[in-house]
N, C-alpha and C. Protein backbone atom coordinates (compact mmCIF):
# COMPACT_ATOMS: atom_id res chain seq x y z
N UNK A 1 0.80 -1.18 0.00
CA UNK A 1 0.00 0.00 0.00
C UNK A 1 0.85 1.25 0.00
N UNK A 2 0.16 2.24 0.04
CA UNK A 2 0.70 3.71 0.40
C UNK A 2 0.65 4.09 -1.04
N UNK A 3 1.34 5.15 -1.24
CA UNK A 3 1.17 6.11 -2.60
C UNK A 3 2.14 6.33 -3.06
N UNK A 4 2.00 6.21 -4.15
CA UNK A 4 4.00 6.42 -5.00
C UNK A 4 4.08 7.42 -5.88
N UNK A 5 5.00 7.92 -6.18
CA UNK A 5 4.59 9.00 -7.31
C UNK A 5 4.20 8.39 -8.50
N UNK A 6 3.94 7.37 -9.20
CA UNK A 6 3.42 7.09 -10.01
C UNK A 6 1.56 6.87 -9.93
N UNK A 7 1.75 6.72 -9.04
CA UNK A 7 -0.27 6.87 -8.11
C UNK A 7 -0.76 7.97 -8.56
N UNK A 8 0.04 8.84 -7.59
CA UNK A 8 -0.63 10.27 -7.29
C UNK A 8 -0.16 11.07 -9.18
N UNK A 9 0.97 10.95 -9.38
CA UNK A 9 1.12 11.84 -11.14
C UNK A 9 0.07 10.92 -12.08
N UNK A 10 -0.55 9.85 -11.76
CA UNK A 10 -1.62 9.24 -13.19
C UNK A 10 -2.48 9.97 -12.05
N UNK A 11 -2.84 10.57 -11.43
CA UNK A 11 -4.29 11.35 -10.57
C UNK A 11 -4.21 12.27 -11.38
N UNK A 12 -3.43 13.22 -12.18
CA UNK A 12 -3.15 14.52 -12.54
C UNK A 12 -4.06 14.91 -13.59
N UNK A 13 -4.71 15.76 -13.58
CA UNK A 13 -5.74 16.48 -14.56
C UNK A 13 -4.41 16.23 -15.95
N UNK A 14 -3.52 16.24 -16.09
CA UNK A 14 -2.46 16.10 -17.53
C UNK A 14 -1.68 15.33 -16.72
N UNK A 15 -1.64 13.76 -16.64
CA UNK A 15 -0.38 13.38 -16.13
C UNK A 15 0.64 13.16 -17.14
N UNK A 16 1.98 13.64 -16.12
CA UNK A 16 2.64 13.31 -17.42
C UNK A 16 3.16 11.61 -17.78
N UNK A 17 3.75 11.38 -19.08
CA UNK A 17 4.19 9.95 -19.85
C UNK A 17 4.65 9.18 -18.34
N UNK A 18 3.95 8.01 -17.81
CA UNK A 18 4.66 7.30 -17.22
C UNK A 18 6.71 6.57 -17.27
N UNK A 19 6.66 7.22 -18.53
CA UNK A 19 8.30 7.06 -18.67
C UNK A 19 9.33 8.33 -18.18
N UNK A 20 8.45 9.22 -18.24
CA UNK A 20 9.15 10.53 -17.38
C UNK A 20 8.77 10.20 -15.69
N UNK A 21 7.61 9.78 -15.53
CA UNK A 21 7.65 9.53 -13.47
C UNK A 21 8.57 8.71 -13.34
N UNK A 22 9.53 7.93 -13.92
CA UNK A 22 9.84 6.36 -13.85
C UNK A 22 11.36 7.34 -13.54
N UNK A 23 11.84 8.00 -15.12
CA UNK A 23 13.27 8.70 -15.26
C UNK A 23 13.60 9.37 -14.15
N UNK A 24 12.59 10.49 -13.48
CA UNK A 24 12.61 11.20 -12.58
C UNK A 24 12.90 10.25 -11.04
N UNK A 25 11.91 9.75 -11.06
CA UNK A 25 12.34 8.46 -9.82
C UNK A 25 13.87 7.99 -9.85
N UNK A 26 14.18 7.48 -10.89
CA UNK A 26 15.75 6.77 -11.26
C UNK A 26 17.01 8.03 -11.00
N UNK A 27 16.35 9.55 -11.39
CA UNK A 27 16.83 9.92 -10.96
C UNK A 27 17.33 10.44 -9.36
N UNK A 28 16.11 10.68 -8.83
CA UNK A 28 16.27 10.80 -7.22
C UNK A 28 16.66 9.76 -6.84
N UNK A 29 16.41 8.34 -6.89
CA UNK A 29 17.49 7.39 -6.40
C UNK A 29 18.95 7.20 -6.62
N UNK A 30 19.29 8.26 -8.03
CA UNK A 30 20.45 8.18 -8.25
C UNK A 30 21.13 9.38 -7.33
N UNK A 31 20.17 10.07 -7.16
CA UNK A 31 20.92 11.83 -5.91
C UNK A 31 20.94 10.98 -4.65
N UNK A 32 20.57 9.87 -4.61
CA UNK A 32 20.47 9.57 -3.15
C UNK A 32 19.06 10.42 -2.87
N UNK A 33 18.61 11.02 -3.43
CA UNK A 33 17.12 12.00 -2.34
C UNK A 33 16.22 10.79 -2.38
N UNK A 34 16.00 9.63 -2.66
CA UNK A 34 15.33 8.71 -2.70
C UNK A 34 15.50 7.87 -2.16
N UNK A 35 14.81 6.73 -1.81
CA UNK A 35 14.52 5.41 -1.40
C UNK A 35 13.71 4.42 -2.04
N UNK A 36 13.98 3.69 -2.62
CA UNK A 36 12.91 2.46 -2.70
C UNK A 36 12.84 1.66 -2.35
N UNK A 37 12.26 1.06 -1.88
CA UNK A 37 11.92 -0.78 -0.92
C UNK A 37 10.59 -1.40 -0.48
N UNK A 38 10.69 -2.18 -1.23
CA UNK A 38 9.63 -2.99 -0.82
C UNK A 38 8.46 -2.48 -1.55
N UNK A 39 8.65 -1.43 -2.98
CA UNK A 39 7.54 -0.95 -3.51
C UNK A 39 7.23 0.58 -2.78
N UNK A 40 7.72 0.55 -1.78
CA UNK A 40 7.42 2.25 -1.04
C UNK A 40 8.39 3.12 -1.55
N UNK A 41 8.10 4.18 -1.76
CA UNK A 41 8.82 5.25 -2.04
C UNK A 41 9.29 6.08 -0.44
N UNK A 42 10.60 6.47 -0.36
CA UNK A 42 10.52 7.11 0.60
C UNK A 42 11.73 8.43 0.43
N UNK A 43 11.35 9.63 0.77
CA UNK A 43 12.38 10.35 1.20
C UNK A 43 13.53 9.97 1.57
N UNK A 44 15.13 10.38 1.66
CA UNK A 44 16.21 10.26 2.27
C UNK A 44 16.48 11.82 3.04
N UNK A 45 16.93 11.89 3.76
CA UNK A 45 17.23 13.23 4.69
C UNK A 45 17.74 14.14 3.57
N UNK A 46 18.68 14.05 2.53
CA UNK A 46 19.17 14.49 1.75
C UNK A 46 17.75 14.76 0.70
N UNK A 47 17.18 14.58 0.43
CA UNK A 47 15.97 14.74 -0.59
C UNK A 47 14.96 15.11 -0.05
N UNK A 48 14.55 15.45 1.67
CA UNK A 48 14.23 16.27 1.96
C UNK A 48 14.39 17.46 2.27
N UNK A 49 15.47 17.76 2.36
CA UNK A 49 16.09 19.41 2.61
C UNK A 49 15.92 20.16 0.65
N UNK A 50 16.29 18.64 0.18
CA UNK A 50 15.65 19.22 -1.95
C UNK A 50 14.84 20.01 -1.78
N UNK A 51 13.86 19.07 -1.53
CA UNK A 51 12.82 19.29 -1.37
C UNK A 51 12.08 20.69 -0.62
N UNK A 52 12.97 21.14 -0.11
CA UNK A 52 12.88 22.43 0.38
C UNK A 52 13.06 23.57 -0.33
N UNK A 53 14.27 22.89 -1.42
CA UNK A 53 14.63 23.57 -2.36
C UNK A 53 14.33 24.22 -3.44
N UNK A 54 13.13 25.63 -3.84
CA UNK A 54 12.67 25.86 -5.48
C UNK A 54 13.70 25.70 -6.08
N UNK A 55 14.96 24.49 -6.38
CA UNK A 55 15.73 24.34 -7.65
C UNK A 55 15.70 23.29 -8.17
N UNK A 56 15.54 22.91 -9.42
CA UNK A 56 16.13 21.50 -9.59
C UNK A 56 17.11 20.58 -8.84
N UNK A 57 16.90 19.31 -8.46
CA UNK A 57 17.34 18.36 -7.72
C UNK A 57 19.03 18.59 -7.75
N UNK A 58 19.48 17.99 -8.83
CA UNK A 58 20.46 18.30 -8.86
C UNK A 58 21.35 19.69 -8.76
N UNK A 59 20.87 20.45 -9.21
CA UNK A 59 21.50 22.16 -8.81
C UNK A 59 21.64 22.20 -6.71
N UNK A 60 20.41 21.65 -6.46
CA UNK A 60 20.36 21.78 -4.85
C UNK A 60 21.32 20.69 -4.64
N UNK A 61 20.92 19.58 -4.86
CA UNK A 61 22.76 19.23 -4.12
C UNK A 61 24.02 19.56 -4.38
N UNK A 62 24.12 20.09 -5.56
CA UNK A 62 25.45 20.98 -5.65
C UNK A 62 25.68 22.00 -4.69
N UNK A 63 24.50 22.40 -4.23
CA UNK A 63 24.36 24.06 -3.22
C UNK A 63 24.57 23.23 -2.05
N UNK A 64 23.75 22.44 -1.68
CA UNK A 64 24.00 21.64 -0.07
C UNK A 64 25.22 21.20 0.06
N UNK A 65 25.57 20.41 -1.07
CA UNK A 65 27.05 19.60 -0.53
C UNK A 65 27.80 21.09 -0.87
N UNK A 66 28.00 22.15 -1.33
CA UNK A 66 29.25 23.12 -1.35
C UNK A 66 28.85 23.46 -0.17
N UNK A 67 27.62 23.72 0.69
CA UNK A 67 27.66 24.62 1.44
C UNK A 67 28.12 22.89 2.68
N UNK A 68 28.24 22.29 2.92
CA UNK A 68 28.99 21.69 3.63
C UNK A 68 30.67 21.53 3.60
N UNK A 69 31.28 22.45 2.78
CA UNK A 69 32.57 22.67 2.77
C UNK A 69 32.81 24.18 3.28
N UNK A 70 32.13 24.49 4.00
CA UNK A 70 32.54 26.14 4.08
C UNK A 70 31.99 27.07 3.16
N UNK A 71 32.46 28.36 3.70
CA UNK A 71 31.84 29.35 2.91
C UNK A 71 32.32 29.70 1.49
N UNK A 72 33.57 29.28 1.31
CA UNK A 72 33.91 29.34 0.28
C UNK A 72 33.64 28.80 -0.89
N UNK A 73 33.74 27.33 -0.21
CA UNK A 73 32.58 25.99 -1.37
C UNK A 73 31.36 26.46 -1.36
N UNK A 74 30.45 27.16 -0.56
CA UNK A 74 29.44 27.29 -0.85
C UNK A 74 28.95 28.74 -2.02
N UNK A 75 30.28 29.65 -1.77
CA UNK A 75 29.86 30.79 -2.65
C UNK A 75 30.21 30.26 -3.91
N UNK A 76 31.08 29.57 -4.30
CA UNK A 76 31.50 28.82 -5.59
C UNK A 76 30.64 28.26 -6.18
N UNK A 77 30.13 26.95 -4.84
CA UNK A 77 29.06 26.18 -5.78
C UNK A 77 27.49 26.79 -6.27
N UNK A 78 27.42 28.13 -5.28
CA UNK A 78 26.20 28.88 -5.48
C UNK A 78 26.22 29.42 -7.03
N UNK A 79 27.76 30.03 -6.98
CA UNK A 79 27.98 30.54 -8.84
C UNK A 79 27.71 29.52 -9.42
N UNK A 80 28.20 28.57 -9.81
CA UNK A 80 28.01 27.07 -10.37
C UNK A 80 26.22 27.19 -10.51
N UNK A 81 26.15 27.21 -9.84
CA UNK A 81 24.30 26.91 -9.81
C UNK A 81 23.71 27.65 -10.73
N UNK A 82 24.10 28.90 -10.27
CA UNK A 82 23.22 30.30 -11.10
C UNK A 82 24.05 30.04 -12.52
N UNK A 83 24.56 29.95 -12.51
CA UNK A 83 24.92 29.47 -14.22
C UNK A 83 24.05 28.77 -14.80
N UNK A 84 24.31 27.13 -14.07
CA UNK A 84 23.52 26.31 -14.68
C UNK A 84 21.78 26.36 -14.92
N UNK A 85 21.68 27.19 -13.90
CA UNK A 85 20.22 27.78 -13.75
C UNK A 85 19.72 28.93 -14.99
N UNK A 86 20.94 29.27 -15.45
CA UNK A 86 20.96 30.78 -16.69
C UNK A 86 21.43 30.09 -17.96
N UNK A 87 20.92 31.25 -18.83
CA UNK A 87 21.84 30.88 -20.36
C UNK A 87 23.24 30.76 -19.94
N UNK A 88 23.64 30.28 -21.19
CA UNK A 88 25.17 29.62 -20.79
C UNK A 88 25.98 30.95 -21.61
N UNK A 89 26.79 31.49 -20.30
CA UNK A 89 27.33 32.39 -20.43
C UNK A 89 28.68 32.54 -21.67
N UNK A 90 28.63 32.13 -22.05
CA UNK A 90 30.05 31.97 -23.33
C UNK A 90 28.86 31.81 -24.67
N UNK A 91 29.33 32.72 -25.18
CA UNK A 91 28.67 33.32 -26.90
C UNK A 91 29.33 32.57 -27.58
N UNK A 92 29.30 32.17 -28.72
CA UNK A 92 29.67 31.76 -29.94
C UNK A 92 29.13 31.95 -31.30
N UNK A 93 29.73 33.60 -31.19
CA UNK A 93 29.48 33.80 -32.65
C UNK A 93 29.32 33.25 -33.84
N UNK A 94 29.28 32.76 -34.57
CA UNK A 94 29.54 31.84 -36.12
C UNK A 94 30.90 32.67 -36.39
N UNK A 95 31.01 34.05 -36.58
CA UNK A 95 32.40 34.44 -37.02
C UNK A 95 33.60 34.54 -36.32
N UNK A 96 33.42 34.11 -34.82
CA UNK A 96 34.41 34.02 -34.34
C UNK A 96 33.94 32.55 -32.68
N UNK A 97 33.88 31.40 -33.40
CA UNK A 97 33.59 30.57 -32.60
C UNK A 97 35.35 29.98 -32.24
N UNK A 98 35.93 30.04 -33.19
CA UNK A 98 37.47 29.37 -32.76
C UNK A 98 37.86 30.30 -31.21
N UNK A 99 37.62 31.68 -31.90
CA UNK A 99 37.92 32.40 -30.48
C UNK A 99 37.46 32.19 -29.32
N UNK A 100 36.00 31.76 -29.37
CA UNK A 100 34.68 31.91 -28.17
C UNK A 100 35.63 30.38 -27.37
N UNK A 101 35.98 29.73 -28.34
CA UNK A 101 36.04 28.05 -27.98
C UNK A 101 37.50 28.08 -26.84
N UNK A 102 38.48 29.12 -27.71
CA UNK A 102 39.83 29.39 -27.08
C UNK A 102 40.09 29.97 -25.74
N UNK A 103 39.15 30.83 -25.71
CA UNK A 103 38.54 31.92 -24.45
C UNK A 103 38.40 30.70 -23.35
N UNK A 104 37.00 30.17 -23.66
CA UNK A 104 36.31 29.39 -22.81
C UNK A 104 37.51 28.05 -22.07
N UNK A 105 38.30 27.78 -22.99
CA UNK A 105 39.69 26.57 -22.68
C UNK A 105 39.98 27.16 -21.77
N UNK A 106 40.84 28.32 -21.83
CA UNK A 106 41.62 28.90 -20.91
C UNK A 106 40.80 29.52 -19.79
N UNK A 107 39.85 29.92 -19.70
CA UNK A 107 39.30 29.70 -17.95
C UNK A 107 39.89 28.48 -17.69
N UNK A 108 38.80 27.57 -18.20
CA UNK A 108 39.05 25.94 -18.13
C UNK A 108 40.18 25.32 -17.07
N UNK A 109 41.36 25.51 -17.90
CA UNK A 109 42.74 25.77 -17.62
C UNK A 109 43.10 26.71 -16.76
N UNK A 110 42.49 27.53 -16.66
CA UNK A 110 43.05 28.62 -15.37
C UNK A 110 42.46 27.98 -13.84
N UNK A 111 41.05 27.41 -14.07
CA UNK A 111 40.47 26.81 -13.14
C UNK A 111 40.98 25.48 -12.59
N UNK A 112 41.20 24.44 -13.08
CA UNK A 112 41.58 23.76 -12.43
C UNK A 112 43.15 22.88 -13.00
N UNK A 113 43.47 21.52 -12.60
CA UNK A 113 44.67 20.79 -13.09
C UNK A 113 44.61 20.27 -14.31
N UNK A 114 45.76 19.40 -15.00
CA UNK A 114 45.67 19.35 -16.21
C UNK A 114 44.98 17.90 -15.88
N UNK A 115 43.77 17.38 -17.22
CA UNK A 115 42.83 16.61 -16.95
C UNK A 115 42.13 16.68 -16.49
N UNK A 116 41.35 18.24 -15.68
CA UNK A 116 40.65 18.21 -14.96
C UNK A 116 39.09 19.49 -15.37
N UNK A 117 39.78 19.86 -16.46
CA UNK A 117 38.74 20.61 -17.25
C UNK A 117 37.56 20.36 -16.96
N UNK A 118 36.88 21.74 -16.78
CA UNK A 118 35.28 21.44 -16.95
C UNK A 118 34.39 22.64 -17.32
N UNK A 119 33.69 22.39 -17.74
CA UNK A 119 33.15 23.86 -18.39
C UNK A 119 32.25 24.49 -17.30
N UNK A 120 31.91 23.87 -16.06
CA UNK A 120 31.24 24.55 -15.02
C UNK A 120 32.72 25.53 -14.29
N UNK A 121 33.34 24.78 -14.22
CA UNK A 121 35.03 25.49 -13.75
C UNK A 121 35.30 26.53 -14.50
N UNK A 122 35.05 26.42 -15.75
CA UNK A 122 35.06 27.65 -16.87
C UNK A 122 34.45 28.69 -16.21
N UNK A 123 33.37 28.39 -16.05
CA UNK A 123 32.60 29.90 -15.63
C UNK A 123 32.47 29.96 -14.66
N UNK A 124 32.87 29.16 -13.42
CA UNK A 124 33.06 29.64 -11.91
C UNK A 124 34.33 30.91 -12.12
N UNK A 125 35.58 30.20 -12.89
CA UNK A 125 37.10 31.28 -13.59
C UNK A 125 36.44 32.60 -14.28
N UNK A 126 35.63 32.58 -14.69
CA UNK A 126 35.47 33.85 -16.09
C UNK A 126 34.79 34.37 -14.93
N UNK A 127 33.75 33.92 -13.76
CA UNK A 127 33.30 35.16 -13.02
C UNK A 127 34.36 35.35 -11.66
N UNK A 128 34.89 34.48 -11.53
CA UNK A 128 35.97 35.21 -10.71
C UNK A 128 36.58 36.22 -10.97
N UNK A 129 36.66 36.25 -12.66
CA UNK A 129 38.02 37.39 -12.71
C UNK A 129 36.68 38.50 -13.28
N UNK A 130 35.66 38.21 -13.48
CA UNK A 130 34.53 39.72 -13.40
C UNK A 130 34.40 40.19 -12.34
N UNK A 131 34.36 39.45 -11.66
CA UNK A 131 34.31 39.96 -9.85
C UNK A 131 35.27 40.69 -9.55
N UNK A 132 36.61 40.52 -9.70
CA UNK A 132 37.78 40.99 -9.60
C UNK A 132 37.41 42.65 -9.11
């Protein structure tokens, strides 16, 4: 018994495709904000504080776990967020995409070790040095 989100989203005046309640589920079990057993769905402590959260799942645990490293991880991972939350800050002209592409490396590279590139690191670097 009890109610699963697949119960209560086919209740929905528009529910949506039972293959999106399913993805979404797979995904909160994959954040850990989930539980499944025994057919019950249940919260994890971590997927309730989400849940607190107006952000997408994943953006909020980026914010929770930075803000469990200090203030520093947390103002970082907050930038990180608002990015991912915004248009993606790096343009790419058609007439000058080699440049846009070259730009964007070198944050990259300014941000972290070699192999360790990432394009969220990109623009945590490009607003560091706007902040400046």
């Amino acid at each position: 018994g009890g109610l699963t989100a697949r119960i209560v989203c086919a209740q929905l005046i528009q529910p949506p495709p039972a293959e999106a309640v399913l993805r979404s589920i797979m995904e909160l079990v994959q954040l850990e904000a989930l539980r499944v057993e025994h057919g019950q769905e249940k919260l994890t402590p971590l997927g309730e504080h989400l849940a607190a959260l107006p952000v997408d799942a994943c953006i909020g645990k980026l914010i929770l776990l930075g803000a469990t490293f200090g203030p520093d991880a947390t103002d970082k991972a907050l930038t990180v967020a608002a990015a991912l939350s915004s248009r993606w800050p790096f343009l790419r002209p058609l007439d000058q995409r080699d440049a846009a592409d070259e730009s964007q490396r070198r944050f990259a590279a300014k941000a972290s070790g070699p192999g360790m590139q990432s394009d969220h690191l990109a623009v945590l670097q490009a607003y560091l040095e706007w902040d400046e």
